[in-house]
Protein backbone atom coordinates (compact mmCIF):
# COMPACT_ATOMS: atom_id res chain seq x y z
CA UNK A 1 0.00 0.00 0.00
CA UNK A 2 1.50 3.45 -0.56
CA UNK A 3 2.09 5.94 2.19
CA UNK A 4 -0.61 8.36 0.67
CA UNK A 5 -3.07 5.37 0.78
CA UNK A 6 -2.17 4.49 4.03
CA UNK A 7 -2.78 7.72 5.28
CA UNK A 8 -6.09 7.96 3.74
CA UNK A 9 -6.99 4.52 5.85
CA UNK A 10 -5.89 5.78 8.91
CA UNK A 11 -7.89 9.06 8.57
CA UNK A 12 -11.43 7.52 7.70
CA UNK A 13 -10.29 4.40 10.14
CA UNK A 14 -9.84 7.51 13.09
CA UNK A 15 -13.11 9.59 11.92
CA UNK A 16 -14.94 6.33 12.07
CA UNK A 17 -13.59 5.38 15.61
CA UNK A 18 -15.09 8.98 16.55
CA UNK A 19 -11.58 10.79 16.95
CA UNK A 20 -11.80 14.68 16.44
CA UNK A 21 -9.78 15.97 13.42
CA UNK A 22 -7.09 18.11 16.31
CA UNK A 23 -6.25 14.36 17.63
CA UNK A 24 -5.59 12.91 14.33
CA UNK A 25 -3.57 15.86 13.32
CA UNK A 26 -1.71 15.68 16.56
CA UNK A 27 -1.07 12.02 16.18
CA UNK A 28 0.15 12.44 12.79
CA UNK A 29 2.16 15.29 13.40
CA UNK A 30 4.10 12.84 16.03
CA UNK A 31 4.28 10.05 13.07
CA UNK A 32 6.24 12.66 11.19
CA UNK A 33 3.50 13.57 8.23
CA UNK A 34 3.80 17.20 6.90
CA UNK A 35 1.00 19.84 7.63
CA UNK A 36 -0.08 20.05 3.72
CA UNK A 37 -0.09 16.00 4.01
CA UNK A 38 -2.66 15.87 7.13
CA UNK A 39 -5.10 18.59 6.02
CA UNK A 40 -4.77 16.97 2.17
CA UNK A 41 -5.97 13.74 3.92
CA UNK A 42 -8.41 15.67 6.60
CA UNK A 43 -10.08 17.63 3.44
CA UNK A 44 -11.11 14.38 1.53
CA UNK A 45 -13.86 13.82 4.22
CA UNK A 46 -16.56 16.25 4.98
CA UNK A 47 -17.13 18.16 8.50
CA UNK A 48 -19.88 16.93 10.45
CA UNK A 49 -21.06 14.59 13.00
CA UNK A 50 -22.26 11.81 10.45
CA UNK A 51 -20.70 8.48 10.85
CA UNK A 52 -19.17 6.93 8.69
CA UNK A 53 -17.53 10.09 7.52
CA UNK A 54 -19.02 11.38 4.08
CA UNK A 55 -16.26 11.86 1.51
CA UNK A 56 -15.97 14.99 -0.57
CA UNK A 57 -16.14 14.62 -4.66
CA UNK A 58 -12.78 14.21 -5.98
CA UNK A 59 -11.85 14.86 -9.33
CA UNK A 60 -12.75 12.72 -12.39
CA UNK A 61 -11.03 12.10 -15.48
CA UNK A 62 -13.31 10.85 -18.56
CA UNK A 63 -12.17 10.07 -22.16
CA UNK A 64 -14.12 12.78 -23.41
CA UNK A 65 -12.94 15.81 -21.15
CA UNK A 66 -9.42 14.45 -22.37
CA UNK A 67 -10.38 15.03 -25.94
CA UNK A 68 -12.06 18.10 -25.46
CA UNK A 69 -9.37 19.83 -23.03
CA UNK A 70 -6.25 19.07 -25.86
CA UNK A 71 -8.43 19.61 -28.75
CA UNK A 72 -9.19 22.59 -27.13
CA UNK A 73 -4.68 23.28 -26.11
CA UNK A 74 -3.83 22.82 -29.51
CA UNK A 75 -6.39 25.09 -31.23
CA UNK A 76 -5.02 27.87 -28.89
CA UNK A 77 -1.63 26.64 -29.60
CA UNK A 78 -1.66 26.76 -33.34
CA UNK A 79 -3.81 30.18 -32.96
CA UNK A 80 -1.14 32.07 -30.50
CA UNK A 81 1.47 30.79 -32.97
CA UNK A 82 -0.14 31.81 -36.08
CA UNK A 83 -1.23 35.29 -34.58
CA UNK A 84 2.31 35.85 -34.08
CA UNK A 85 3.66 34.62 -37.37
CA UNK A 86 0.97 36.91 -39.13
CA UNK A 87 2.29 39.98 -36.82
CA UNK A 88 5.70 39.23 -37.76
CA UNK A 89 4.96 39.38 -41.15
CA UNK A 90 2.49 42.80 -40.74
CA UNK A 91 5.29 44.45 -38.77
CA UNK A 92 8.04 43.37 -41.93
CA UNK A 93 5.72 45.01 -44.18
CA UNK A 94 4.94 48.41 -41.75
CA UNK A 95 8.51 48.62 -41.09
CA UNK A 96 10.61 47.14 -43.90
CA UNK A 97 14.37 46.31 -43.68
CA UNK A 98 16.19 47.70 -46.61
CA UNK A 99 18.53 44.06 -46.66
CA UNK A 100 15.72 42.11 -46.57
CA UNK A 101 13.31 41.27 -50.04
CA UNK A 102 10.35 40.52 -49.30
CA UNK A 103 8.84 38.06 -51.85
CA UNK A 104 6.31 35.11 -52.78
CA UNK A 105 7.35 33.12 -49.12
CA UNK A 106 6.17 36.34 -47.14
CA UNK A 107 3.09 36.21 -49.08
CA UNK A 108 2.76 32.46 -48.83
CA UNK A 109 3.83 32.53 -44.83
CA UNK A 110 0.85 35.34 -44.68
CA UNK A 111 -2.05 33.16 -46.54
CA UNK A 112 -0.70 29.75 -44.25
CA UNK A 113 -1.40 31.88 -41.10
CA UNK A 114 -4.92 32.80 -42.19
CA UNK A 115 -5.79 29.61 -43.21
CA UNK A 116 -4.63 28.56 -39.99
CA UNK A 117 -6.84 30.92 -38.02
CA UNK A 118 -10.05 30.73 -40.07
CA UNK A 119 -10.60 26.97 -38.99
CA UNK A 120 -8.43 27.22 -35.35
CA UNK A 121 -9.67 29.77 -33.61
CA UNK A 122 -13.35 29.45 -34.64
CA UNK A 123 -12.51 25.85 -33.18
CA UNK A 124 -11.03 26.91 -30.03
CA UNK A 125 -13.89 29.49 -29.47
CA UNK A 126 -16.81 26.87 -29.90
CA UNK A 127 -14.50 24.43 -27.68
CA UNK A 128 -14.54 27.13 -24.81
CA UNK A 129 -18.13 27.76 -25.16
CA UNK A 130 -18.49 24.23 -25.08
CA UNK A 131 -16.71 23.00 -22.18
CA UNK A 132 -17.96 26.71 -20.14
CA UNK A 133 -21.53 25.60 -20.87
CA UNK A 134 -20.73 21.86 -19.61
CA UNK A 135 -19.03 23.42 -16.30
CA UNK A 136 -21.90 25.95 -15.74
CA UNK A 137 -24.39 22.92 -15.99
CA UNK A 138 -22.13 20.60 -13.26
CA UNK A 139 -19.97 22.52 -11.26
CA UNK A 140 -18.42 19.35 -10.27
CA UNK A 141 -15.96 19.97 -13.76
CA UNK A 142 -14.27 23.11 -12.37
CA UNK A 143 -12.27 20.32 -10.32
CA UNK A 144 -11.64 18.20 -13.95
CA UNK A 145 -7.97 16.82 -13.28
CA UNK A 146 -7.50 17.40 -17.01
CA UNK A 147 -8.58 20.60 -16.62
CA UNK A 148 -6.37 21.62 -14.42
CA UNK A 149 -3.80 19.87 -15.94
CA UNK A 150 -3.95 21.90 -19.52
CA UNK A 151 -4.74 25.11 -17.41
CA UNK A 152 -1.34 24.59 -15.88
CA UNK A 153 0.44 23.51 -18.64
CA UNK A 154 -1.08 26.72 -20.74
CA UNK A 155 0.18 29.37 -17.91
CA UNK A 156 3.58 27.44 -17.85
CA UNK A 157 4.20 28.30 -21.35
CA UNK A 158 2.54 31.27 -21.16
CA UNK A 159 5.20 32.60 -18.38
CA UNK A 160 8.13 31.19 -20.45
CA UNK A 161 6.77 32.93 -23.28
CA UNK A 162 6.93 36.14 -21.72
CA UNK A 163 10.35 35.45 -19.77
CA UNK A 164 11.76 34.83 -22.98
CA UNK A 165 10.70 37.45 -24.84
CA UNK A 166 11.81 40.11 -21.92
CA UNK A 167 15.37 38.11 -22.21
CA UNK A 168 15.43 38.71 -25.26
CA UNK A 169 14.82 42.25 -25.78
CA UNK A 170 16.77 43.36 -22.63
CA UNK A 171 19.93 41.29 -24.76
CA UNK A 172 18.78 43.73 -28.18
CA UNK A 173 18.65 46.48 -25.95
CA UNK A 174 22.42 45.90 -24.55
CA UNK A 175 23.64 44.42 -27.87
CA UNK A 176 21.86 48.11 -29.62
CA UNK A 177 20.21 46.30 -31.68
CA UNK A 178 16.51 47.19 -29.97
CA UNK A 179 15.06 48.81 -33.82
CA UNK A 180 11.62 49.75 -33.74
CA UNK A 181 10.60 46.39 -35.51
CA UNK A 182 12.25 44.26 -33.30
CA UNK A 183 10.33 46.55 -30.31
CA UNK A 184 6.97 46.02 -31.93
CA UNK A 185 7.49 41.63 -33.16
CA UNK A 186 8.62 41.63 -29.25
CA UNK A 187 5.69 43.92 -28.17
CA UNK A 188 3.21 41.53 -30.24
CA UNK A 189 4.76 37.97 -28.84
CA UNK A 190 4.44 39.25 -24.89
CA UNK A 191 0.76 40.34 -25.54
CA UNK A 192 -0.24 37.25 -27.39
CA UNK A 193 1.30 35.38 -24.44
CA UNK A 194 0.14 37.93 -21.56
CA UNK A 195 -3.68 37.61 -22.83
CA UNK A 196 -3.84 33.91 -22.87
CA UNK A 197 -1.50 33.87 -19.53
CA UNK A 198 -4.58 36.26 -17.91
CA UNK A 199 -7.42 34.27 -18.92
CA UNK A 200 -5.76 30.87 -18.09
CA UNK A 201 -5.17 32.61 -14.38
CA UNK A 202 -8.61 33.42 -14.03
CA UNK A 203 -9.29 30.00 -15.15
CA UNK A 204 -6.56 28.60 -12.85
CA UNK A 205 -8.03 30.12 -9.75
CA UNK A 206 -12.42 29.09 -10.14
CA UNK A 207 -10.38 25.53 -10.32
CA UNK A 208 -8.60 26.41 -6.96
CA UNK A 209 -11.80 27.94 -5.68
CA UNK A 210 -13.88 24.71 -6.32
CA UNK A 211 -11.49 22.90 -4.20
């Protein structure tokens, strides 16, 4: 049995016996668990004098919310990607380096990234409406695992993102090489990356709150 399943036992075993949650903490405390560790294991039952102790809902992974959650990553993915190729491209044209011809592949790179957004983000809109409906009809999802599991994984790219991007123009800047198109490609990759990073955290903390 693993310790975290052992702990669980000994927790509903104690509630059962009629021991008050400050005595199993105490007595677990002595056995050397961590504070996170005993209230983790405390908050899987519900308060209350009712005995056997009623458990609280726990998270629950389905083969659908799978699909829908990284059908749902990748649209954004190939959107954020695309909407920053396409700015790229805008910004060459706005602000033009004399070295550099611009030809058929910017045109080509410029028709890719539309094509790209006309049938991603229409799909990652309808997916959000979608799985916002399903979590306003159950709030039982807010506490998906795979939910919170692409929610985290979006914000941890989202922060490199915007590391990166600061790294690098704080190197242009020192190097003098911070031109005003260089300023405005790394002005459109950190709000591309701040926007989704803001409504991810939003998302992020209804899924703490439903905990």
């Amino acid at each position: 049995m693993r310790p975290a399943d052992q702990l669980a036992a000994f927790v509903a075993d104690a509630l059962k016996a009629g021991r008050s949650r400050e005595e199993i903490t105490t007595a677990l405390s002595d056995a050397g668990w961590t504070g996170p560790e005993i209230r983790a294991a405390l908050h899987a039952w519900a308060d209350g004098d009712f005995n056997p102790p009623v458990p609280r809902p726990r998270p629950m992974v389905s083969a659908k919310e799978a699909f829908l959650y990284g059908l749902m990553f990748v649209s954004l993915a190939v959107t954020a990607v695309h909407l920053v190729i396409l700015g790229f491209e805008l910004a060459d044209n706005w602000i033009p380096d004399p070295a550099h011809t611009y030809g058929y592949y910017s045109r080509s790179t410029v028709r890719w990234s539309i094509s790209a957004l006309i049938v991603f983000f229409p799909m990652f809109l309808w997916l959000n409406n979608l799985i916002g409906k399903a979590v306003k009809k159950d709030e039982g999802k807010r506490r998906s695992g795979v939910r919170k599991w692409i929610t985290y994984l979006t914000l941890f790219c989202a922060t490199l993102t915007l590391l990166s991007d600061l790294i690098v123009v704080i190197h242009a800047y020192l190097n003098g090489d911070l031109t005003a198109r260089f300023f405005v490609k790394s002005t459109i990759v950190a709000v591309v990356a701040g926007l989704i990073f803001l409504y991810f955290r939003g998302e992020m903390k209804e899924a703490e709150d439903a905990d």
